[in-house]
Protein backbone atom coordinates (compact mmCIF):
# COMPACT_ATOMS: atom_id res chain seq x y z
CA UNK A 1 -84.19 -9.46 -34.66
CA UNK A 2 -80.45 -9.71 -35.17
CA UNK A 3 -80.93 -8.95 -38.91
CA UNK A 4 -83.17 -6.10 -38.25
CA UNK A 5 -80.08 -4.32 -36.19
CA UNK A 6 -77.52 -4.83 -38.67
CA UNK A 7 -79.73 -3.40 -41.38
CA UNK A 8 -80.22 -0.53 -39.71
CA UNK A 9 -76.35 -0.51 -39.51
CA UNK A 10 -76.63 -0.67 -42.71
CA UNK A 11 -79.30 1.45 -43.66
CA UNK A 12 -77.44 4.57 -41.38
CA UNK A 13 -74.60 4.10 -43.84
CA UNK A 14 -72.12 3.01 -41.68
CA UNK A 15 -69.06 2.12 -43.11
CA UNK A 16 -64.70 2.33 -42.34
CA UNK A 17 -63.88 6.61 -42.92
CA UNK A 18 -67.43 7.26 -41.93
CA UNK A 19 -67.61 9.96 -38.81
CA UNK A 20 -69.33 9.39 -35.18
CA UNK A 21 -70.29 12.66 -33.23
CA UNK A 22 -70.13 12.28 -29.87
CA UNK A 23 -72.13 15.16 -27.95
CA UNK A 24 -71.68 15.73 -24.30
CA UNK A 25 -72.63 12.80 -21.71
CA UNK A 26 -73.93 10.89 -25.07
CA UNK A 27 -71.67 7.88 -24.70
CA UNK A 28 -70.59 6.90 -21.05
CA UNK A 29 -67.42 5.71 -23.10
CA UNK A 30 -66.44 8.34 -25.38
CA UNK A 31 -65.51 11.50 -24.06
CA UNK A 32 -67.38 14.99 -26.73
CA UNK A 33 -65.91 15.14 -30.07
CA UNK A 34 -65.36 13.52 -33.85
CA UNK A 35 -63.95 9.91 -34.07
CA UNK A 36 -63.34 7.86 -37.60
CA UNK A 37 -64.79 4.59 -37.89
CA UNK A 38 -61.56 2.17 -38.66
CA UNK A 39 -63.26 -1.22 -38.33
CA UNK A 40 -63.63 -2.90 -41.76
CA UNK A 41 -66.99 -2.83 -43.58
CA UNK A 42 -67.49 -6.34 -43.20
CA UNK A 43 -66.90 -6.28 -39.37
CA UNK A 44 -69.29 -3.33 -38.56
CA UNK A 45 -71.89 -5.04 -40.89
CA UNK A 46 -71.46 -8.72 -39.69
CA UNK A 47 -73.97 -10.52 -39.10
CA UNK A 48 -73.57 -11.62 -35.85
CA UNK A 49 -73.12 -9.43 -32.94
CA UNK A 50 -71.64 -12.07 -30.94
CA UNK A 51 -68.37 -12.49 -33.17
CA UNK A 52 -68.42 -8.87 -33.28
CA UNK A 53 -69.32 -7.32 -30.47
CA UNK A 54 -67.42 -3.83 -31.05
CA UNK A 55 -66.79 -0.86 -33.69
CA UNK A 56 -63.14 0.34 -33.29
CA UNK A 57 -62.93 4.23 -33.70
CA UNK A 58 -60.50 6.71 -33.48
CA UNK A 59 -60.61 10.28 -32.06
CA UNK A 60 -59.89 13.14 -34.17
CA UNK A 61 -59.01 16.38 -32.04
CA UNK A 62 -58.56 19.73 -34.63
CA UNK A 63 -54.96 21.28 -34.72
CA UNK A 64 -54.12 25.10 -35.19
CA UNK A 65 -50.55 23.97 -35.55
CA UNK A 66 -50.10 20.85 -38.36
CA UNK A 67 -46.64 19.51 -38.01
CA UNK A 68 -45.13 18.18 -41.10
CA UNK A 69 -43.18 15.71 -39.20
CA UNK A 70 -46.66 13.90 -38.26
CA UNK A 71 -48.17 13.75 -42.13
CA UNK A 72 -48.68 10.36 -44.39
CA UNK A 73 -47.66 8.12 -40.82
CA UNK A 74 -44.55 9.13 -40.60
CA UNK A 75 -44.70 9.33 -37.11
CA UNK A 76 -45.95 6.00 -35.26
CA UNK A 77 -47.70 7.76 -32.51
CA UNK A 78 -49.37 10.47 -33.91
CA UNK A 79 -50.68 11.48 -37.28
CA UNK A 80 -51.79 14.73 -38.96
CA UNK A 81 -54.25 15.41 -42.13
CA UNK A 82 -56.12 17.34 -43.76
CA UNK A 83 -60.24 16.81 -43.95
CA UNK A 84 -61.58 18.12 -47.00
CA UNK A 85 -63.08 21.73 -46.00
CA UNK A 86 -62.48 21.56 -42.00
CA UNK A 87 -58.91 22.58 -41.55
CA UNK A 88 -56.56 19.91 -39.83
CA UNK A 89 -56.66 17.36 -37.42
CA UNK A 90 -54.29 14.97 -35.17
CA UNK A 91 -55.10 11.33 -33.93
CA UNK A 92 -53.16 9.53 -31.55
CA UNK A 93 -52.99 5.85 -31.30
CA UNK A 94 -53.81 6.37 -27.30
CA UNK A 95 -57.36 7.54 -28.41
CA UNK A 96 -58.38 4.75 -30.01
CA UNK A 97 -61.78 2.73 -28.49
CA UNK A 98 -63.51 0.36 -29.18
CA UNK A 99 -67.81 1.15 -29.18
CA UNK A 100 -70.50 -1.45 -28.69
CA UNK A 101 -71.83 -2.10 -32.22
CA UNK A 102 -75.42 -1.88 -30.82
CA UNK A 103 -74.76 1.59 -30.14
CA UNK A 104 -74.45 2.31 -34.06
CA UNK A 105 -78.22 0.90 -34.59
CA UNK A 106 -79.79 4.20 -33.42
CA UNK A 107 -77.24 6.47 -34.56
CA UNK A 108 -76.54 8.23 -37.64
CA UNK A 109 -72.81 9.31 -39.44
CA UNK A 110 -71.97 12.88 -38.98
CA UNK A 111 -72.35 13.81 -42.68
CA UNK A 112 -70.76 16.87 -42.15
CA UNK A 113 -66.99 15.88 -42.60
CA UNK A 114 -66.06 13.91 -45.15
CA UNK A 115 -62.21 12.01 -45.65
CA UNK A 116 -61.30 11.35 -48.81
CA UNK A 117 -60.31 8.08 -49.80
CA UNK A 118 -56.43 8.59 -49.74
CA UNK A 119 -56.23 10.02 -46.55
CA UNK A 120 -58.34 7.22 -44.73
CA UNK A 121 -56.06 4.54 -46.61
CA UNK A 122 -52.77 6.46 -45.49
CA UNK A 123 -54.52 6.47 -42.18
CA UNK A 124 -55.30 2.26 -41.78
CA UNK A 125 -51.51 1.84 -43.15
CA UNK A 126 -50.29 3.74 -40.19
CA UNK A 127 -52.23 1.49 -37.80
CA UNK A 128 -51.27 -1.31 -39.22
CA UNK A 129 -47.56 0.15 -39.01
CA UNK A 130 -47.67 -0.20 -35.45
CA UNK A 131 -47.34 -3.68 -35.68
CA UNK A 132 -45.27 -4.23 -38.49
CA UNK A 133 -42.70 -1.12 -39.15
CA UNK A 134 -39.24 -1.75 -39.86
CA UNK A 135 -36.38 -1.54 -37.00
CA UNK A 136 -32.90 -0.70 -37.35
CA UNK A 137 -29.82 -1.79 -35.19
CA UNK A 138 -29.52 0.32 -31.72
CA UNK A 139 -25.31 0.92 -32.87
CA UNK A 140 -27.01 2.63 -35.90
CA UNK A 141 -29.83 4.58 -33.93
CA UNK A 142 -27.07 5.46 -31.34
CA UNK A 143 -24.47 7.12 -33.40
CA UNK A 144 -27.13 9.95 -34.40
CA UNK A 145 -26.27 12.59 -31.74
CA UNK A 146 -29.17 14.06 -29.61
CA UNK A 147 -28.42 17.70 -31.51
CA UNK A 148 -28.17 16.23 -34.24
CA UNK A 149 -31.71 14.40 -34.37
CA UNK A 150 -32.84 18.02 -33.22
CA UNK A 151 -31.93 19.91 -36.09
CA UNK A 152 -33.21 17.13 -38.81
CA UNK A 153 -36.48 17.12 -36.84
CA UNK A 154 -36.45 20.83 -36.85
CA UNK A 155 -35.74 20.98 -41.19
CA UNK A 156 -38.31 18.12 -41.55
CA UNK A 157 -41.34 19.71 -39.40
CA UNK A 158 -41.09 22.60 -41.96
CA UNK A 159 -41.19 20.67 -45.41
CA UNK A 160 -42.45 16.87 -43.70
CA UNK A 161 -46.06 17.95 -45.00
CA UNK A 162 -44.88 17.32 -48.84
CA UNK A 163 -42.53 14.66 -48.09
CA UNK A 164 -44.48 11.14 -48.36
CA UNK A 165 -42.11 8.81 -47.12
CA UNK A 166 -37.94 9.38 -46.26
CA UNK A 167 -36.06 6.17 -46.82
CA UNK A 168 -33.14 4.64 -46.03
CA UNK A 169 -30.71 2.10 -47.44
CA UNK A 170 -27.78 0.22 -44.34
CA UNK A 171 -24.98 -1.27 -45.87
CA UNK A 172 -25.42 -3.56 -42.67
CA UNK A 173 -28.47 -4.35 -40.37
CA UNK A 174 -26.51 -5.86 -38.30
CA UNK A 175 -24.85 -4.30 -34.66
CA UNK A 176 -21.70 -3.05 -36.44
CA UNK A 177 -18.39 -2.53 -34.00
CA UNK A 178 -17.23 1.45 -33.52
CA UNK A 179 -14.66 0.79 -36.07
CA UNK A 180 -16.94 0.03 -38.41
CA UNK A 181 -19.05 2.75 -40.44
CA UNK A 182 -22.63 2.50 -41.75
CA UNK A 183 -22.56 2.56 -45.09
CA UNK A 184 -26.43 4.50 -45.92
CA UNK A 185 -28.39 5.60 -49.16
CA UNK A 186 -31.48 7.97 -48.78
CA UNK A 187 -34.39 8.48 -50.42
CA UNK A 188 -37.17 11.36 -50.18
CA UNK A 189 -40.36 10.42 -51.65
CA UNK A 190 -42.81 13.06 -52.12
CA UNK A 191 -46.33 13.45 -54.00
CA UNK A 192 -46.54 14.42 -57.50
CA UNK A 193 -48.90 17.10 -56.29
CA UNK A 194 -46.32 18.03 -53.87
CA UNK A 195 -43.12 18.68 -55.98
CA UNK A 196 -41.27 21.34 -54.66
CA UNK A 197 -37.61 22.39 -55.06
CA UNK A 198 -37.41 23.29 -51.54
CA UNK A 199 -37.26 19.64 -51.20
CA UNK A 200 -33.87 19.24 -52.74
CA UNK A 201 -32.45 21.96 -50.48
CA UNK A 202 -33.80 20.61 -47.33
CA UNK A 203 -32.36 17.11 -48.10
CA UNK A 204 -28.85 18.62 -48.93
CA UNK A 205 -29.45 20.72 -44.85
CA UNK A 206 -30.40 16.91 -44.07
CA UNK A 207 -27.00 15.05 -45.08
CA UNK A 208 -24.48 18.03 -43.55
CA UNK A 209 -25.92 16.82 -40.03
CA UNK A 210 -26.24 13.27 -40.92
CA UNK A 211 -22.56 13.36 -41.73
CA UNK A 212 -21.55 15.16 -39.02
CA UNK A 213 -22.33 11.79 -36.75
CA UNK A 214 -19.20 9.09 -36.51
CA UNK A 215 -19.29 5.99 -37.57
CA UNK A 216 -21.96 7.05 -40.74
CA UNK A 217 -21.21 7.44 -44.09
CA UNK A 218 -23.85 9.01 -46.75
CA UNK A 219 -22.80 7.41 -50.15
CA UNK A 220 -25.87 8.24 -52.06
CA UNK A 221 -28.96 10.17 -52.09
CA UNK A 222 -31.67 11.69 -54.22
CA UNK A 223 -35.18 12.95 -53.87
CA UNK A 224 -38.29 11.39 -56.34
CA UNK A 225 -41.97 11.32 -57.05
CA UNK A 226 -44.00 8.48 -55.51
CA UNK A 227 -44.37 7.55 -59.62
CA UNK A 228 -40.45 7.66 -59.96
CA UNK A 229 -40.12 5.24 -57.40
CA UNK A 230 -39.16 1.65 -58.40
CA UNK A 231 -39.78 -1.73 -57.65
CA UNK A 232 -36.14 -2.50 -56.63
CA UNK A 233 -36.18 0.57 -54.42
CA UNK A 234 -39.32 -0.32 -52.86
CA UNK A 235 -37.26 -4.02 -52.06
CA UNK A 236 -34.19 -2.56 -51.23
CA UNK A 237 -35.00 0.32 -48.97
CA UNK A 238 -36.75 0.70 -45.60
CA UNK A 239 -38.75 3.44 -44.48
CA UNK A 240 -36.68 5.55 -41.85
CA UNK A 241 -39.42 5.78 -39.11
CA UNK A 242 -39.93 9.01 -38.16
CA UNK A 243 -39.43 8.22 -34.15
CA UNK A 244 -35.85 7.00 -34.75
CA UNK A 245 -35.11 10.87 -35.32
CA UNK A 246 -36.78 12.10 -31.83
CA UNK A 247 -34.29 12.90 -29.09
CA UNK A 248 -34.64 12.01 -25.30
């Protein structure tokens, strides 16, 4: 019997990036509207429904106002993208549930939206980010002035849509005295697809008001492709979360 409701699992197509609709008093859990299945194949298709009970999902709401701040994860809260075809769309990691996998036996994927295979891989990576993102030390975070963090966010929510990851270099990780000066390299990653020389302007804006915080010095910085990108400066940089730039 068991077998018969995961092959109909099966058999509906159900796999991690498909799409659940939700209609109106469908689900007593899930409030109307689209959600993306982010449970692994093998958990929505395993075999026994004790072990996993659940299919986690995660609510898409559509966004007349994408903010290039919240694209590829850089944000760990939020995250904007692009569906293919169906404009843009925001998920928050507050809307994520978790559905009865018995409910997906008599239900079918919305095959109306479909994510392509980048997007839903940039997506699982900024889940998994939640857990495992790099931290910096609170001197460093501290000695980046409230109007300061303002006016990066403000240059980075008009070119963040092209810019794949922004990294950073410390000298130090440690929590350096007031005498002492952070020593920093940055990086701008950006897609291939996405080269633009606006870029290289916006990342010059960026280091006048990173320098114009004490106790930081900005010895080195460049912008390159995701191709360009080496080894060693995968090992030796961190990516410079996002959230470390919002003001309170």
């Amino acid at each position: 019997m068991k077998d018969e409701k995961v092959n109909k699992i099966r058999v509906a197509g159900w796999r991690q990036g498909s799409f659940l609709q939700i209609f109106k008093n469908e689900n007593q859990d899930l409030e109307e509207g689209l959600y993306l299945i982010i449970s692994h194949d093998c958990d929505i298709l395993h075999h026994s429904f004790e072990d996993e009970t659940s299919v986690e999902v995660l609510l898409c709401l559509p966004t007349n106002t994408p903010n290039g701040n919240m694209f590829y994860g850089k944000n760990p809260r939020k995250i904007h993208f692009q569906l293919n075809g169906s404009g843009y769309y925001e998920c928050s990691m507050r809307n994520r549930y978790f559905v009865d996998r018995y409910f997906f036996t008599s239900k079918n994927p919305c095959t109306e939206i479909e994510i392509s295979k980048e997007t839903l891989s940039i997506i699982t990576s900024w889940l998994a980010k939640r857990y495992n993102r790099d931290a910096f030390p609170d001197a460093f975070n501290e000695r980046m002035a409230d109007k300061n963090k303002k006016k990066l966010q403000n240059i980075l929510q008009k070119v963040g849509e092209n810019i794949y990851k922004f990294l950073i270099k410390l000298d130090s990780y440690e929590e350096l005295d007031e005498n002492q000066a952070y020593k920093i390299e940055l990086l701008l990653a950006y897609h291939q697809k996405n080269e633009d020389l606006a870029l290289e302007d916006a990342l010059e804006k960026m280091i006048d008001i990173i320098r114009k915080n004490s106790g930081i010095e900005v010895t080195e910085y460049r912008v390159k492709s995701l191709d360009e990108i080496s080894l060693e400066d995968a090992g030796n940089f961190r990516e410079w979360d996002f959230d470390y730039l919002s003001y309170r």
